[in-house]
C-alpha atoms as a PDB file:
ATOM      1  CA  UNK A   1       0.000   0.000   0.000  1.00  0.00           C
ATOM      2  CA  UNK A   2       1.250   3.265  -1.128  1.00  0.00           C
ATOM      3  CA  UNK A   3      -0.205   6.833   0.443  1.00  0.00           C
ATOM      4  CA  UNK A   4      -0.164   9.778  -1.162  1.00  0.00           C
ATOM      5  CA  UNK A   5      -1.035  12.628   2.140  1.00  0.00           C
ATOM      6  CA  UNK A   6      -1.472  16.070   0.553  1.00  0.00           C
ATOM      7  CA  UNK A   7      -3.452  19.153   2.713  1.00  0.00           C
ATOM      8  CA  UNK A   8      -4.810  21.967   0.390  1.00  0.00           C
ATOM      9  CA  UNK A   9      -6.184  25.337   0.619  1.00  0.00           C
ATOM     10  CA  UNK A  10      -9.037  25.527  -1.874  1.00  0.00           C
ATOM     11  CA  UNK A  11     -10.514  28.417  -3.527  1.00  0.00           C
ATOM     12  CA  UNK A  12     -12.765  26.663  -5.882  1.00  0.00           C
ATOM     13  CA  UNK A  13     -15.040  23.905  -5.371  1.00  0.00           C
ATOM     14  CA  UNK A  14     -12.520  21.837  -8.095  1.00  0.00           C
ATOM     15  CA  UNK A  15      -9.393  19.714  -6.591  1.00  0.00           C
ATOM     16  CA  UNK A  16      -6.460  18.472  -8.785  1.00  0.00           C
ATOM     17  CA  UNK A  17      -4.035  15.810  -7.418  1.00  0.00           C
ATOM     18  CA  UNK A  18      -0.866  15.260  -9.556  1.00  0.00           C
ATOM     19  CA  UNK A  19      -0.040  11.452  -8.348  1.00  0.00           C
ATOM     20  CA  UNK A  20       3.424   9.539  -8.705  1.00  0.00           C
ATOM     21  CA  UNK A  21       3.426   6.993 -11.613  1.00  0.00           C
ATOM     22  CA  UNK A  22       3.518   4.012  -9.078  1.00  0.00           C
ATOM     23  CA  UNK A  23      -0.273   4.927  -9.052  1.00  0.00           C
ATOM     24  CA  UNK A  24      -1.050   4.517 -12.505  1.00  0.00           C
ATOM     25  CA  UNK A  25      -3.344   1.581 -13.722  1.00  0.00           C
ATOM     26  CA  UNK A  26      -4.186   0.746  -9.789  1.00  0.00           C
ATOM     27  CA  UNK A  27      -7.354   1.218  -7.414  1.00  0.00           C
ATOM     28  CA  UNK A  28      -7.182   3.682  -5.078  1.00  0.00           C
ATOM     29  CA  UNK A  29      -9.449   5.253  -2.052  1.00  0.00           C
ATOM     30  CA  UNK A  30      -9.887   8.603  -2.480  1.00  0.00           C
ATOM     31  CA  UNK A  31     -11.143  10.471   0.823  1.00  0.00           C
ATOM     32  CA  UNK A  32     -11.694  14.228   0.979  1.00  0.00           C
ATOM     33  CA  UNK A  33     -12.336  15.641   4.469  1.00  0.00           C
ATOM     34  CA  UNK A  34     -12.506  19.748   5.954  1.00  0.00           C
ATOM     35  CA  UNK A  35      -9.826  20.213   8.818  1.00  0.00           C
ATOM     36  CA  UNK A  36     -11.826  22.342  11.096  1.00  0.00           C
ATOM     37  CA  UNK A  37      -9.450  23.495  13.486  1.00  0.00           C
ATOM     38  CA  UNK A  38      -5.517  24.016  13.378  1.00  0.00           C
ATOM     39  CA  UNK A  39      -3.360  20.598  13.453  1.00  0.00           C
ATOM     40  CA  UNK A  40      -3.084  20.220  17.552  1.00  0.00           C
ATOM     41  CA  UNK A  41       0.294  20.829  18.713  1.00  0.00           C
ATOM     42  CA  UNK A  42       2.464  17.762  19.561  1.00  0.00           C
ATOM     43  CA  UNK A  43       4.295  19.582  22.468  1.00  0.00           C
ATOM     44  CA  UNK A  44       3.636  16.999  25.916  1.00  0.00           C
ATOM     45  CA  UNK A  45       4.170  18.406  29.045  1.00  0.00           C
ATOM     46  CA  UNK A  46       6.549  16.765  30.925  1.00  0.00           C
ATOM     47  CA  UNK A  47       4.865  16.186  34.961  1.00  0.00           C
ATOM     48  CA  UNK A  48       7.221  16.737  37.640  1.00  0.00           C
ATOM     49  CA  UNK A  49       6.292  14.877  41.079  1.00  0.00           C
ATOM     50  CA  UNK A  50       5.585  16.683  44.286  1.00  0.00           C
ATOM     51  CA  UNK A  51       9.123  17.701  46.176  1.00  0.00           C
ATOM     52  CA  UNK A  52       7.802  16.747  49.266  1.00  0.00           C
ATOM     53  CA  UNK A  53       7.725  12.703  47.193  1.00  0.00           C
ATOM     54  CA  UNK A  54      11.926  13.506  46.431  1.00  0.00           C
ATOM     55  CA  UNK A  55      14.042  10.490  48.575  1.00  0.00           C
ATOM     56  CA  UNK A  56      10.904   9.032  50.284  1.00  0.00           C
ATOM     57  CA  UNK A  57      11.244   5.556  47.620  1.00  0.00           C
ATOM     58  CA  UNK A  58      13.770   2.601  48.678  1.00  0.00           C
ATOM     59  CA  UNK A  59      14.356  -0.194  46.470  1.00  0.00           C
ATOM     60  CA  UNK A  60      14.833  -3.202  48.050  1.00  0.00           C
ATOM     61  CA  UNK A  61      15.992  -6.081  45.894  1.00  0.00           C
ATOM     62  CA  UNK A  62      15.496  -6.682  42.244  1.00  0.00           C
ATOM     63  CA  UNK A  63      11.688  -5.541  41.486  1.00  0.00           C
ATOM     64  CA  UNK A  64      11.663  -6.945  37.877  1.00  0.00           C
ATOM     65  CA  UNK A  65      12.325 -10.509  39.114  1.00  0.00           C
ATOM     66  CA  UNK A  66       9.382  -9.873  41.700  1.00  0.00           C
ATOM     67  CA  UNK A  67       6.906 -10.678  39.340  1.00  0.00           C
ATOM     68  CA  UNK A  68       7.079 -13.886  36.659  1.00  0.00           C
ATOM     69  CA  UNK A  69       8.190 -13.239  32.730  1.00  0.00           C
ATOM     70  CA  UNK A  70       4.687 -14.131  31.855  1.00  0.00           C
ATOM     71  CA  UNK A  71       3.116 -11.147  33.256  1.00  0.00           C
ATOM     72  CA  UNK A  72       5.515  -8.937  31.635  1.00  0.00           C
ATOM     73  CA  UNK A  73       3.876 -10.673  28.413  1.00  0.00           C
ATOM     74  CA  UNK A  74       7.004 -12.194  27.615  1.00  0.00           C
ATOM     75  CA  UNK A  75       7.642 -15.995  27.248  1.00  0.00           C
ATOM     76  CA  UNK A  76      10.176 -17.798  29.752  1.00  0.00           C
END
């Protein structure tokens, strides 16, 4: 499967879509949809815990062996 992704700006009710030649002589799917508001930003905030949290955790021992390979979803 091949996918051509194009976003235009129209100003007449007519699209053109110049295709690469890989598309000639094949089906394809063509779907035409508004974009109603601006592309959301991909910017995550990153969470910081609570100071008050900072030193308070103690590991004590190996806490991946505490629990078998199987529900990890991996196969022993």
């Amino acid at each position: 499967m091949q996918i051509q992704r194009t976003i235009q700006t129209l100003d007449t009710p007519h699209l053109v879509i110049d295709l690469p030649a890989s598309f000639a002589h094949q089906r394809v799917e063509v779907l035409v949809m508004t974009i109603d508001e601006a592309e959301p930003k991909l910017t995550k905030k990153r969470r910081i815990p609570p100071a008050h949290f900072a030193g308070q955790v103690k590991e004590l021992g190996d806490v991946m062996s505490s629990v078998s390979a199987a529900d990890w979803g991996q196969v022993e």
